[in-house]
Protein backbone atom coordinates (compact mmCIF):
# COMPACT_ATOMS: atom_id res chain seq x y z
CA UNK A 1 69.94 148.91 134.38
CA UNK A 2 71.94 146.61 132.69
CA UNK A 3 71.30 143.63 130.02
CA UNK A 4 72.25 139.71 131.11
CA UNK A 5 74.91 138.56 128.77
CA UNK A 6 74.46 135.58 126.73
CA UNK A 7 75.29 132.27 128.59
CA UNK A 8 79.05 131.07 127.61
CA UNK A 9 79.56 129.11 125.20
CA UNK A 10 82.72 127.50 124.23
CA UNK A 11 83.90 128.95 120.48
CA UNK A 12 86.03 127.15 118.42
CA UNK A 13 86.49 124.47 115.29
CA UNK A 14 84.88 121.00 116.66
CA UNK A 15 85.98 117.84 115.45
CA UNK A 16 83.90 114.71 115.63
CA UNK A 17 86.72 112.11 117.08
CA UNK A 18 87.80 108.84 119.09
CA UNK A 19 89.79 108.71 121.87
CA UNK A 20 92.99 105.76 121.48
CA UNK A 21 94.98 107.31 124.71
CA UNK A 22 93.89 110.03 126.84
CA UNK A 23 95.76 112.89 125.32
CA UNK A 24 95.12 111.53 121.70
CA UNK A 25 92.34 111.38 119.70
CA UNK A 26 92.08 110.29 115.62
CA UNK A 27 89.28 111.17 113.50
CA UNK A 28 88.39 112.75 109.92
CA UNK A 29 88.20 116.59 109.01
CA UNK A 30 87.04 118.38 106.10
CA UNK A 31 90.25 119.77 103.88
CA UNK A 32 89.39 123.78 104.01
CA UNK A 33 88.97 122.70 108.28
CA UNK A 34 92.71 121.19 107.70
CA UNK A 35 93.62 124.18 106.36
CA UNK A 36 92.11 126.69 108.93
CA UNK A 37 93.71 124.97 111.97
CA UNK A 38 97.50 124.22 110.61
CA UNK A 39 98.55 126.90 107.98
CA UNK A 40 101.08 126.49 104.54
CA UNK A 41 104.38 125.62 106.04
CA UNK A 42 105.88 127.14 103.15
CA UNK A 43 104.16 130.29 104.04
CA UNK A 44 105.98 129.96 107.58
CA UNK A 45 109.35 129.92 106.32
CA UNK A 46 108.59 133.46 104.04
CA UNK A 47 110.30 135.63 106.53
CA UNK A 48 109.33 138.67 104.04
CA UNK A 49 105.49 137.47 104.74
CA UNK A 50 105.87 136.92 108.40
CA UNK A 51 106.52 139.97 109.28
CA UNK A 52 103.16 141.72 107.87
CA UNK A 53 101.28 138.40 109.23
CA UNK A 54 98.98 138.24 112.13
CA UNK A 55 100.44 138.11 115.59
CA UNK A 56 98.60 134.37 115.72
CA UNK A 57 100.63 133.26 112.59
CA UNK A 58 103.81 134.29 113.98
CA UNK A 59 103.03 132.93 116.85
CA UNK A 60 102.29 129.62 115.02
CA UNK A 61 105.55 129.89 113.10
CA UNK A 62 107.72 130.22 116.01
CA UNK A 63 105.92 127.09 117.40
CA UNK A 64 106.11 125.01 114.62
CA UNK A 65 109.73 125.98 114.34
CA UNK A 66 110.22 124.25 117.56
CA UNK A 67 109.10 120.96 116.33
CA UNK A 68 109.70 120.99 112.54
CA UNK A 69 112.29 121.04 109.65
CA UNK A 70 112.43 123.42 107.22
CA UNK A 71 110.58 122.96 103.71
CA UNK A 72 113.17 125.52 101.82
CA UNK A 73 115.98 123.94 99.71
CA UNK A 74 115.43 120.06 100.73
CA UNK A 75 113.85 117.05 99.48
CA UNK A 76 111.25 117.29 101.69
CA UNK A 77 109.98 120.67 100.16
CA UNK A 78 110.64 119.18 96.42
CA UNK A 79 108.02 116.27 96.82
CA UNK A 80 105.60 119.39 97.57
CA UNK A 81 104.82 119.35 94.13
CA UNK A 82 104.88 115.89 93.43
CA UNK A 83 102.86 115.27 96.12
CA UNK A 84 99.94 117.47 95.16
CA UNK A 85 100.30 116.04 91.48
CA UNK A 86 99.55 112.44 93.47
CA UNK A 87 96.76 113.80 95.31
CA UNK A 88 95.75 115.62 93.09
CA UNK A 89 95.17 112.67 90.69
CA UNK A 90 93.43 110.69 93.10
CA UNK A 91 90.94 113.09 93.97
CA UNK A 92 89.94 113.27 90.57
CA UNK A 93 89.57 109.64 90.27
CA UNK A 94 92.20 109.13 87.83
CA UNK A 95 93.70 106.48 90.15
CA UNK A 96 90.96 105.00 90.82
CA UNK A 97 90.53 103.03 94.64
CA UNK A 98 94.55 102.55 94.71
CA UNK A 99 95.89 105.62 96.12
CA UNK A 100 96.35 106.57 99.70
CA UNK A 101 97.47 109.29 102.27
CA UNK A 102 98.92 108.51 105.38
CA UNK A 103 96.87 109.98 108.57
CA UNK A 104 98.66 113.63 109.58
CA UNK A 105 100.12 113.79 113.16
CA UNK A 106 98.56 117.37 114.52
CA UNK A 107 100.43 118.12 117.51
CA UNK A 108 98.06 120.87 119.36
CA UNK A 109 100.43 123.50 121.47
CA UNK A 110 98.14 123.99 124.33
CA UNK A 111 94.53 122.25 126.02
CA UNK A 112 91.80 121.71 124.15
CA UNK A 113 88.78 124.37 124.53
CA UNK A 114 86.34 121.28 125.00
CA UNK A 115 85.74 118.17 125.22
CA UNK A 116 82.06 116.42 124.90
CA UNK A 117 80.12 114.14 126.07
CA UNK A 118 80.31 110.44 124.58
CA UNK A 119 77.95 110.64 121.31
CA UNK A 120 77.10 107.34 121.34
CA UNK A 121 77.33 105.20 125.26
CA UNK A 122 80.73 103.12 125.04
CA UNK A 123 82.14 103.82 122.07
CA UNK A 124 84.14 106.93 123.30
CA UNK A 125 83.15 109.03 119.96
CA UNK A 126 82.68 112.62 121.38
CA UNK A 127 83.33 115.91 120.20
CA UNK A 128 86.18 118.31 121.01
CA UNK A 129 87.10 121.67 120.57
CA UNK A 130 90.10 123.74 119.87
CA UNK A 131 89.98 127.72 120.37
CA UNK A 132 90.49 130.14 117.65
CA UNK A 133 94.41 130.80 117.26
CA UNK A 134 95.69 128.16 119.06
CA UNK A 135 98.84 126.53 117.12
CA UNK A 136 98.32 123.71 115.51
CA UNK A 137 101.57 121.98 113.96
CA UNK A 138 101.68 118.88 112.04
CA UNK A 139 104.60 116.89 113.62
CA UNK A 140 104.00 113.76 110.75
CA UNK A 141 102.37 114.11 107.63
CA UNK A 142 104.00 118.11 106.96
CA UNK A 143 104.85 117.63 103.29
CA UNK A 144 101.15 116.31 102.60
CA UNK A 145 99.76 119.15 104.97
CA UNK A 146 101.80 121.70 102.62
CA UNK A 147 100.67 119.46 99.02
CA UNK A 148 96.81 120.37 100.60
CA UNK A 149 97.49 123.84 100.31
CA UNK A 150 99.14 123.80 97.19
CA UNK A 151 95.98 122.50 95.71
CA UNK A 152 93.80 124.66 97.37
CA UNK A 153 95.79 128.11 96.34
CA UNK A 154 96.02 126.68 92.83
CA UNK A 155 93.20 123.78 92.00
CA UNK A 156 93.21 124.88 87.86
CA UNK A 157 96.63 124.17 88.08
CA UNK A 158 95.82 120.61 89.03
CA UNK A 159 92.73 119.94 87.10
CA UNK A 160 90.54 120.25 89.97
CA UNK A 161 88.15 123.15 91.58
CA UNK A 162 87.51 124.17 94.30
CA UNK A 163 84.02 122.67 95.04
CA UNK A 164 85.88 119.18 94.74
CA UNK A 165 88.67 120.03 96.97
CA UNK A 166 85.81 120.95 99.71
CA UNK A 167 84.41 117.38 99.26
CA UNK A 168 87.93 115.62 100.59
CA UNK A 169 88.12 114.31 103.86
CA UNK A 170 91.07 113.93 105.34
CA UNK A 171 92.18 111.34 108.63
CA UNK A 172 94.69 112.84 111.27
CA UNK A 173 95.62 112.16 115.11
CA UNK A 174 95.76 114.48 117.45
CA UNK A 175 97.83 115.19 120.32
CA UNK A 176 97.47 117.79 122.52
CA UNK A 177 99.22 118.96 126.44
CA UNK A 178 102.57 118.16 125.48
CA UNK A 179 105.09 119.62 126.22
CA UNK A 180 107.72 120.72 123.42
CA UNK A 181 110.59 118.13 123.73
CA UNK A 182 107.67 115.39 123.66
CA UNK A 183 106.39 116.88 120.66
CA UNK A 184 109.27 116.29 119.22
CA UNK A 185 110.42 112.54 120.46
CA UNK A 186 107.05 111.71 118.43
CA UNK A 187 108.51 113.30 115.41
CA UNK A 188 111.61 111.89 115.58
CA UNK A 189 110.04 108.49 116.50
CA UNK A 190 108.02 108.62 113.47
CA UNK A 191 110.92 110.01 111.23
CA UNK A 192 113.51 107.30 112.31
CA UNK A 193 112.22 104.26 114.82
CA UNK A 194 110.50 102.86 111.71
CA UNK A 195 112.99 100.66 109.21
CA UNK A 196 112.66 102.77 105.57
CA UNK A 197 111.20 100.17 102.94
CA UNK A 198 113.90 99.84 100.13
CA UNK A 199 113.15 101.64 96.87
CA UNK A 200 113.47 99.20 94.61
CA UNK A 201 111.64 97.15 96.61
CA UNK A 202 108.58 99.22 97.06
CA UNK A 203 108.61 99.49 93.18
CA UNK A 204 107.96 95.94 93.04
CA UNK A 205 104.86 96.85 94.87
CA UNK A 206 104.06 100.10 92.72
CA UNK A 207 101.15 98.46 90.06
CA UNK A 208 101.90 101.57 88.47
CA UNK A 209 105.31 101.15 87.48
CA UNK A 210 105.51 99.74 83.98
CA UNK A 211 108.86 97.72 84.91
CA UNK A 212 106.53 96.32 87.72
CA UNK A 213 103.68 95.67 85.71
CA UNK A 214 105.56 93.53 82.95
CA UNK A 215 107.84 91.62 85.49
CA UNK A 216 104.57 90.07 86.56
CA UNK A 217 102.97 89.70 82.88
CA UNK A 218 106.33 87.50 82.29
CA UNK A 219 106.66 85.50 85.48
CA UNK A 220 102.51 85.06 84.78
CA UNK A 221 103.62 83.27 80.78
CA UNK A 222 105.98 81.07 82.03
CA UNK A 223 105.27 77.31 83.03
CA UNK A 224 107.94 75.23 84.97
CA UNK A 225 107.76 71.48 85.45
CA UNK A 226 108.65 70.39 89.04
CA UNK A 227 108.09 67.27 90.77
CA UNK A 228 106.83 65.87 87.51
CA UNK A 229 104.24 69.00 87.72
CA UNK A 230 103.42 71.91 85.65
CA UNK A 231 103.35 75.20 88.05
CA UNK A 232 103.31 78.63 87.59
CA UNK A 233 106.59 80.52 87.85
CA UNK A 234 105.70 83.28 90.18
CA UNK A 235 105.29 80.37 92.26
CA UNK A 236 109.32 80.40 92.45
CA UNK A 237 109.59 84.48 92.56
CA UNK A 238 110.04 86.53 95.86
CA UNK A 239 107.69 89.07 95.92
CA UNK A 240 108.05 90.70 99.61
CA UNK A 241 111.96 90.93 100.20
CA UNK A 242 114.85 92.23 98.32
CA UNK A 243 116.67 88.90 99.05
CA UNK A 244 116.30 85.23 98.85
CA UNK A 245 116.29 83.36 102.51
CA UNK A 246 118.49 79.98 102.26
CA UNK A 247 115.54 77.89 103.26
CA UNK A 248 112.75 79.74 101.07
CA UNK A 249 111.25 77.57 97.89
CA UNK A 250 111.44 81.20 95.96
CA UNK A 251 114.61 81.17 93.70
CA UNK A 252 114.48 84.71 92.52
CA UNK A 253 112.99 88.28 93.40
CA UNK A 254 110.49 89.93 91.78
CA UNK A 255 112.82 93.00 92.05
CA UNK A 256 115.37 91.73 90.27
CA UNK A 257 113.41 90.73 87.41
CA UNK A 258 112.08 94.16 87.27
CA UNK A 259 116.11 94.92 87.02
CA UNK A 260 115.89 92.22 83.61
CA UNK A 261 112.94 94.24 82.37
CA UNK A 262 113.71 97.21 82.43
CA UNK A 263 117.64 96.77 81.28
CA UNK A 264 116.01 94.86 78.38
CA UNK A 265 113.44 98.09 77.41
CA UNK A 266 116.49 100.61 77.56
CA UNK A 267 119.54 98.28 77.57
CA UNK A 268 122.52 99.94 79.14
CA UNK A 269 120.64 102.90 80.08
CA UNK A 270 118.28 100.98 82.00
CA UNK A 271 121.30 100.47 84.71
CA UNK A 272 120.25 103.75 85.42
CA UNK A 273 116.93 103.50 85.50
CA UNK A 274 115.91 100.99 87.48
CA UNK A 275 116.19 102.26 90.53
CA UNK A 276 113.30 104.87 89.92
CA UNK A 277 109.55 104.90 89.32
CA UNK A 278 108.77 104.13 84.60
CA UNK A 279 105.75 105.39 83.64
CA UNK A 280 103.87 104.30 80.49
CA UNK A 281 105.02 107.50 78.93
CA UNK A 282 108.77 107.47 79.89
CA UNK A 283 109.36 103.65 77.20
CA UNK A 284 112.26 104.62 74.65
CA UNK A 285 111.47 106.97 72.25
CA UNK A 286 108.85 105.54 69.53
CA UNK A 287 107.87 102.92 71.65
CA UNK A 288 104.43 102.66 73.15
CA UNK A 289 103.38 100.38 76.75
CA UNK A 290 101.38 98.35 74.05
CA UNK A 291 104.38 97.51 71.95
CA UNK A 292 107.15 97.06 74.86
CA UNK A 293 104.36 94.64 76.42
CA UNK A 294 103.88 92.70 72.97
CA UNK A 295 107.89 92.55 72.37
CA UNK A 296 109.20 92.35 75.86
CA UNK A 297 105.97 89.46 77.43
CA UNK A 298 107.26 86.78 74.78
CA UNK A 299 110.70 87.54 74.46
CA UNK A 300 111.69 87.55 78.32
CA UNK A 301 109.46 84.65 78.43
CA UNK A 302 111.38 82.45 76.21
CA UNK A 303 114.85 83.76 78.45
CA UNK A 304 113.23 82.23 81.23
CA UNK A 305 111.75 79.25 79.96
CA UNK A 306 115.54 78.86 78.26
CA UNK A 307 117.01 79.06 82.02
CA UNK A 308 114.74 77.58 84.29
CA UNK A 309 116.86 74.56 85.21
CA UNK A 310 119.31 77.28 86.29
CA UNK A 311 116.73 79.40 88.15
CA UNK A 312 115.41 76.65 89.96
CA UNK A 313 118.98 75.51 91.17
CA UNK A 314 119.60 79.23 92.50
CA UNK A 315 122.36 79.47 89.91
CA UNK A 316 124.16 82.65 89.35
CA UNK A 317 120.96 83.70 86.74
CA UNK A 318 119.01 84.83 90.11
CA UNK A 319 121.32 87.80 90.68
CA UNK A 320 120.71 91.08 89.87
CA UNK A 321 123.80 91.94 87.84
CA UNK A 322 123.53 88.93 86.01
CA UNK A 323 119.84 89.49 85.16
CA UNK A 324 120.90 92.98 84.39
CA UNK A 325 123.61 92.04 81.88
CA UNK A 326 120.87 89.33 80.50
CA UNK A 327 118.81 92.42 79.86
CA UNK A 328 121.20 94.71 78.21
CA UNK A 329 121.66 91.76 75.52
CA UNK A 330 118.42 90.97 75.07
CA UNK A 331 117.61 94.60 74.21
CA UNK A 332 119.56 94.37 71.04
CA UNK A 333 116.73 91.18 70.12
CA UNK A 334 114.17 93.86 70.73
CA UNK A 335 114.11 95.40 67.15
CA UNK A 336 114.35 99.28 68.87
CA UNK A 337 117.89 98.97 70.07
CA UNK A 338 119.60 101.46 68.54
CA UNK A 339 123.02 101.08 69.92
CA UNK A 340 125.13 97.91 70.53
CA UNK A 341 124.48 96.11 67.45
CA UNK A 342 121.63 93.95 66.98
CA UNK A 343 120.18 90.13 67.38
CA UNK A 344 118.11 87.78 66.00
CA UNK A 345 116.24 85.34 69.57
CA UNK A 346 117.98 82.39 68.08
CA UNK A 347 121.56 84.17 68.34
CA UNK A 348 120.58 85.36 72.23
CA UNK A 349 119.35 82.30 73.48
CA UNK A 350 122.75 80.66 71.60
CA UNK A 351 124.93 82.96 73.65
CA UNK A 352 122.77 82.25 76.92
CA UNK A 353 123.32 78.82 76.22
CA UNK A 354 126.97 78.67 76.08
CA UNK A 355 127.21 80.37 79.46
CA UNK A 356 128.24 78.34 82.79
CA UNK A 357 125.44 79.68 85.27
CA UNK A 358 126.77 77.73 88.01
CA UNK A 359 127.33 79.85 91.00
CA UNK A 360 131.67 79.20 91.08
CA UNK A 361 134.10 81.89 91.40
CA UNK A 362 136.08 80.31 88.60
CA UNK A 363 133.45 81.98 85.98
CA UNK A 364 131.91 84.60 87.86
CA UNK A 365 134.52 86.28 90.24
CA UNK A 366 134.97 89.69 88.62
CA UNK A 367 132.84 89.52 85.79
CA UNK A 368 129.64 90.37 88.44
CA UNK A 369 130.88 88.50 91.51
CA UNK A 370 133.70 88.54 94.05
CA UNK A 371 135.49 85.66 95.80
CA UNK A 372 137.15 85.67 99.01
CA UNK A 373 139.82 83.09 99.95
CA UNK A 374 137.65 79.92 100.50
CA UNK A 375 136.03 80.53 96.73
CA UNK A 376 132.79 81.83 98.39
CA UNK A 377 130.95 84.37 95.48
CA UNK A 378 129.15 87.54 96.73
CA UNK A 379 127.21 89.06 94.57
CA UNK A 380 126.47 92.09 96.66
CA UNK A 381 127.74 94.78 93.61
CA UNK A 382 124.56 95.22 92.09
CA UNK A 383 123.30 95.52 88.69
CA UNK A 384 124.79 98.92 88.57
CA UNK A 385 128.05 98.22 89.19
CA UNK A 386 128.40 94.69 87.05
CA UNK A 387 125.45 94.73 84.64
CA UNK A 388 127.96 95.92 81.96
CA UNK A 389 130.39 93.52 82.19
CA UNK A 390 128.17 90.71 82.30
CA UNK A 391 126.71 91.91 78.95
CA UNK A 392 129.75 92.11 76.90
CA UNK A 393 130.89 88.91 78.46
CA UNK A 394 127.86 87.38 77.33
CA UNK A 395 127.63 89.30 73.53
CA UNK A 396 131.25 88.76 72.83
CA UNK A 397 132.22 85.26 73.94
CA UNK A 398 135.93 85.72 72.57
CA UNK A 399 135.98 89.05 74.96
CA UNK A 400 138.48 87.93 78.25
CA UNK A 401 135.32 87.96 80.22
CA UNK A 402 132.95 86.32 77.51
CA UNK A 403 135.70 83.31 77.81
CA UNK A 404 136.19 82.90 81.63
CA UNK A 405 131.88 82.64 81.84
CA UNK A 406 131.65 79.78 79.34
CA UNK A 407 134.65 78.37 81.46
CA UNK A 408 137.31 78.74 78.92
């Protein structure tokens, strides 16, 4: 006699989800479930490891190898850590409703186990299943897949626990029945097909970047009279684009002013630094976010007010460089300058005064412009490369350069 075996039932970690193709689904899954189905990638690259692991995480391994880079020794394994310091932050509120993680990409190597019924009629929400060991790779999204287990193997490291890390929900999209080379056309689609947002640009959208922050507290205190009307400055400052289109009313970029802020915190250092991420506590040394705000709102806001007639005509004051040398002189009116010599306001808005800001190569070509044969300026050289001279041609008006910008 023999005893009837349980009816069959289909094993394996279901995921609530919603259909957008038919071989895709997206959906939300707990962070240990994350964890379970697509494992560290930095514990994939430990050959040492690998070969005491389970014949399912080699397995894994040598898929994910198929598909994906390698963490070790690039930049893509040195965000790891600043990733999970981001994440880690927001879980704990400290960021409050402004942070965000991109969906993950899960590419799954094989057919799904299951797939449901629709939960609720026409709505296509059903749930799926995928069988214990199958490989799971993330083909976009790795580097936040491997910050997720960073936290999890070391939460008191982050200021978190455990218990809170179970709590996060994260969103992915899932493909599955691919075959390998189509796995990877959808991560190099994701990789490269999209156009990279400039750095300096995104910073002008980063409300946590002190240079950010105060570009906007200055363009905010500043009042312009046009058409016989008092309006806002920001009204005049490009916010979305690195450049200035001919036909825009804008007449400079938010960026760039960022470039004037920041030069004017550190002065010539700040050539340097503007092209990364200031946080409150990386302001010169003995000088607090409250103090730089106090100094810096007023001061820049006077330069401004000084030049609009030349900011509104699109002048040479709109360029980066130029704003950039502005900045490194206006730093010594700061009263924390420590190099460079210092300045009262009156004597920097003197020296601004004397300057010819009209956009000809007879002042500018050289000092932060160039000229080709038909006079035409480009100032495509950047702060980095002509924010110097354009300081000491505005501090020292006697200087070679200080002459040929006050058209002497």
């Amino acid at each position: 006699m023999s005893i009837p075996m349980p009816t069959s039932e289909t094993e394996g970690i279901r995921l609530h989800v919603t259909p957008f193709r038919p071989d895709a689904v997206i959906g939300a899954l707990g962070l240990p479930t994350l964890l379970q189905l697509v494992p560290s990638p930095k514990s994939q690259e430990n050959q040492q490891a690998l070969k005491h692991a389970s014949g399912t995480l080699r397995r894994h391994a040598e898929v994910r190898g198929l598909v994906q880079r390698m963490l070790r020794s690039t930049s893509k394994g040195r965000n790891v850590a600043s990733y999970a310091g981001y994440m880690a932050a927001g879980v704990k509120g400290d960021l409050g409703a402004a942070w965000s993680t991109p969906p993950v990409t899960l590419w799954l190597g094989s057919q799904l186990a299951s797939i449901g019924e629709e939960l609720v009629a026409g709505t296509g929400i059903r749930t799926v299943s995928i069988a214990p060991g199958s490989p799971v790779v993330a083909i976009d999204g790795e580097t936040q897949v491997a910050a997720w287990h960073e936290l999890y193997d070391s939460p008191e490291r982050y200021g978190l626990t455990i218990d809170a890390l179970t709590r996060v929900r994260v969103p992915f999209e899932l493909f599955w029945g691919l075959e390998v080379e189509q796995a990877r056309q959808i991560f190099y689609d994701r990789n490269v097909e999209g156009i990279t947002v400039a750095k300096n640009l995104a910073m002008s959208m980063d409300q946590r970047d002190f240079g950010t922050r105060l570009a906007h507290l200055v363009v905010n205190a500043v009042q312009v009279e046009r058409d016989g009307e008092s309006v806002p400055f920001g009204k005049f400052v490009e916010t979305r684009s690195r450049q200035l289109k001919a036909s825009a009313p804008e007449v400079v970029t938010l960026s760039a002013l960022r470039v004037l802020v920041v030069c004017t915190l550190f002065g010539r250092a700040g050539l340097t630094r503007s092209g990364s991420t200031l946080r409150d506590e990386e302001l010169p040394e003995g000088v607090t976010a409250e103090q730089a705000t106090r100094r810096l709102v007023p001061l820049l806001s006077t330069v401004i007010s000084t030049l609009r007639e030349h900011f509104l005509a699109r002048s040479a004051v709109s360029a980066p460089a130029v704003l950039a040398g502005i900045g490194i002189a206006a730093h010594q009116a700061t009263g924390w300058a420590n190099t460079g010599g210092t300045l009262t306001e009156d004597e920097l808005l003197h020296l601004l005064s004397t300057v010819r800001w009209e956009r000809e190569a007879r002042y500018w070509h050289g000092v932060a412009a160039s000229a080709n044969a038909k006079g035409t300026l480009n100032f495509a050289g950047g702060a980095k490369d002509a924010g110097g001279r354009v300081a000491d041609a505005i501090v020292h008006p006697e200087s070679q350069y200080g002459r040929r910008i006050r058209g002497r």
